[in-house]
C-alpha atoms as a PDB file:
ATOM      1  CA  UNK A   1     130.843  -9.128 -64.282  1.00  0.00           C
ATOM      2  CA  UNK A   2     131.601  -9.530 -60.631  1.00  0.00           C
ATOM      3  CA  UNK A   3     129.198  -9.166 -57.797  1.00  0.00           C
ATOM      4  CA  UNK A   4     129.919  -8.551 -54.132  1.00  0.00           C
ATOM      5  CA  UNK A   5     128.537 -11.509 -52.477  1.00  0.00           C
ATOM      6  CA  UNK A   6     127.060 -11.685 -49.090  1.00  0.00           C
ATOM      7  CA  UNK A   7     126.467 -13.512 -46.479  1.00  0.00           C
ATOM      8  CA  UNK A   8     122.733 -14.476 -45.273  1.00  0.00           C
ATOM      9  CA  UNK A   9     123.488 -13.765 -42.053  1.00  0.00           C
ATOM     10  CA  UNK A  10     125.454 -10.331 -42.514  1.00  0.00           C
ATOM     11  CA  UNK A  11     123.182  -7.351 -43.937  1.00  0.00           C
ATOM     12  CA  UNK A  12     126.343  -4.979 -44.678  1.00  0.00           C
ATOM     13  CA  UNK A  13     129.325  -5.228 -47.071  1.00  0.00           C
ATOM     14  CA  UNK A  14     132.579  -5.466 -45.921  1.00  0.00           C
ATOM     15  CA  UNK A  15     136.034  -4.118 -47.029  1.00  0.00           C
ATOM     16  CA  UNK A  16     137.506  -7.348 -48.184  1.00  0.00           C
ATOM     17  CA  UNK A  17     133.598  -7.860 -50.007  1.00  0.00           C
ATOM     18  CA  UNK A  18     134.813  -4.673 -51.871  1.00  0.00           C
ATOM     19  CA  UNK A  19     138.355  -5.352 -52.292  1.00  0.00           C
ATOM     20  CA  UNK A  20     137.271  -8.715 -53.467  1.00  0.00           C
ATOM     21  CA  UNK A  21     135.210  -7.472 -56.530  1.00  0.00           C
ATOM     22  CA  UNK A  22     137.576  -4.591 -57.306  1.00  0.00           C
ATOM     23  CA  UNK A  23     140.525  -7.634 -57.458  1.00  0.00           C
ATOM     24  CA  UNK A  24     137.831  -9.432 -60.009  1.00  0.00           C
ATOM     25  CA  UNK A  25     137.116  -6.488 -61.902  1.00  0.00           C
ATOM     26  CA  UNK A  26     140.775  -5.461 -62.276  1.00  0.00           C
ATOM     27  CA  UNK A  27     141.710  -9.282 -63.784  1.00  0.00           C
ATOM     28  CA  UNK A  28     138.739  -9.072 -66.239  1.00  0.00           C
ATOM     29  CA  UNK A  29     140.230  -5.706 -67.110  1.00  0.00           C
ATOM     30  CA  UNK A  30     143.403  -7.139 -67.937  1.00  0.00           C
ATOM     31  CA  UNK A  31     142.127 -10.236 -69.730  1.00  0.00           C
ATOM     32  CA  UNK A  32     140.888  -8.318 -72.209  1.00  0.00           C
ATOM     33  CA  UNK A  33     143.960  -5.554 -72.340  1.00  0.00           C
ATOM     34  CA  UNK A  34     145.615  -8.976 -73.395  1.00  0.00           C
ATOM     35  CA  UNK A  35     143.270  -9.908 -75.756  1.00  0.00           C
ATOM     36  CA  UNK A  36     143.062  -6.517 -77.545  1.00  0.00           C
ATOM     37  CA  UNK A  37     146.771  -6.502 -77.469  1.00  0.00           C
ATOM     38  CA  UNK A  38     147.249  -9.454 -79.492  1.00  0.00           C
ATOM     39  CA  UNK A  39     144.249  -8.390 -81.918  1.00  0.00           C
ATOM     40  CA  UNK A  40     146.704  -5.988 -82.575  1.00  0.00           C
ATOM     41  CA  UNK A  41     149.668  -7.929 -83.636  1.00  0.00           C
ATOM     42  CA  UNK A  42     147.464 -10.443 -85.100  1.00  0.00           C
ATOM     43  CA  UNK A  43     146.066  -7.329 -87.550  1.00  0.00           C
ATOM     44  CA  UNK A  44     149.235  -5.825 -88.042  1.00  0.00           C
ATOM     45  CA  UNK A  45     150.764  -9.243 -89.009  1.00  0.00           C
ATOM     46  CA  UNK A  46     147.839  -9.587 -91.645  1.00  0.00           C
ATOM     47  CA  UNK A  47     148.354  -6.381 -93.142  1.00  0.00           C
ATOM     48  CA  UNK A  48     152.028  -7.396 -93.601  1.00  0.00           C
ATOM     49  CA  UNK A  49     151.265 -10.832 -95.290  1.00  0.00           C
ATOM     50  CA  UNK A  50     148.731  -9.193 -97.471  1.00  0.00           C
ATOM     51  CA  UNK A  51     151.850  -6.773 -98.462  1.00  0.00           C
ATOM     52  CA  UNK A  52     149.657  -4.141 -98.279  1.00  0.00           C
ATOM     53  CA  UNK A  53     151.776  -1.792 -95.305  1.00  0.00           C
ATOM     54  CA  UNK A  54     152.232   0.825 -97.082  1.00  0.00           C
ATOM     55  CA  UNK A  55     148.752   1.438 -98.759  1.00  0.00           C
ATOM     56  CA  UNK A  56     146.891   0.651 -95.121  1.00  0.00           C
ATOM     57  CA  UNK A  57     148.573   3.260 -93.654  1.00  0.00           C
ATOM     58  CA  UNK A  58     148.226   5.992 -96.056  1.00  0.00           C
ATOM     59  CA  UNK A  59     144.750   5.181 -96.290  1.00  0.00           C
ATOM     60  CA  UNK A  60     144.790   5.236 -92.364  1.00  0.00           C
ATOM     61  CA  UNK A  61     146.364   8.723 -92.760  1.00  0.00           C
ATOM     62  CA  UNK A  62     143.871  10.183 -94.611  1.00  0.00           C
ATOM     63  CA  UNK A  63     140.754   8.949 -93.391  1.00  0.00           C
ATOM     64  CA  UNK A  64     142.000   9.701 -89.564  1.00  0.00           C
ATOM     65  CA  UNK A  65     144.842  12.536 -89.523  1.00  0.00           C
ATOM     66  CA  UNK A  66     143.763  15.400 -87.841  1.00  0.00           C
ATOM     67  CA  UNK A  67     143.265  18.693 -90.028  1.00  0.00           C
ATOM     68  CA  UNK A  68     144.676  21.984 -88.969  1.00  0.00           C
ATOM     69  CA  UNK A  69     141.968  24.321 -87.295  1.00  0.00           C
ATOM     70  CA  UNK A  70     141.658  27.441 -88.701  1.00  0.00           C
ATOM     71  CA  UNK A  71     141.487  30.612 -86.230  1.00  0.00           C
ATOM     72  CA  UNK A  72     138.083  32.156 -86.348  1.00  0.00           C
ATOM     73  CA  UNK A  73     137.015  35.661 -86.630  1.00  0.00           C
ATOM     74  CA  UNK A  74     139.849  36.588 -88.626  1.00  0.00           C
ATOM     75  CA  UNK A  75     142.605  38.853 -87.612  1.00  0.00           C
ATOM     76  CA  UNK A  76     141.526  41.385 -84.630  1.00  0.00           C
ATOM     77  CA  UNK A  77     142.776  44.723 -83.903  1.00  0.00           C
ATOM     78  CA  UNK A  78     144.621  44.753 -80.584  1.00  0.00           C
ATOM     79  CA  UNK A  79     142.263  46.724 -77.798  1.00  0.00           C
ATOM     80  CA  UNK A  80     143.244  50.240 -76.772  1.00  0.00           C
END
């Protein structure tokens, strides 16, 4: 985690202070967009070698596919 760092001698933060740590944040951000990114290939590539494709993702489809909501209440007569 970044910190906005100041001087001794200066009490209040500055623009660049918070431009600075924004800057840091955003490139710790994206180090680990990258790193989730190839977690991804990396899984999807063991799936593959396993030869298991096909079963992961119908097992993905169940567990995770959205069901259909049902309307509640029933059918309603129109108002008057």
């Amino acid at each position: 985690m970044s910190r906005i760092i100041k001087s001794p001698n200066r009490k209040t933060v500055t623009k660049h202070d918070i431009i600075r740590a924004v800057t840091a944040n955003m490139m710790q951000v994206r180090g680990v967009e990258e790193k989730l990114a190839d977690l991804d290939i990396l899984f999807g590539e063991f799936v593959e070698m396993l030869g298991k494709t096909k079963e992961f993702r119908k097992y993905l489809d169940g567990k995770f596919k959205q069901k259909e909501h049902k309307r509640s209440g029933g059918s309603t007569p129109p108002s008057k």
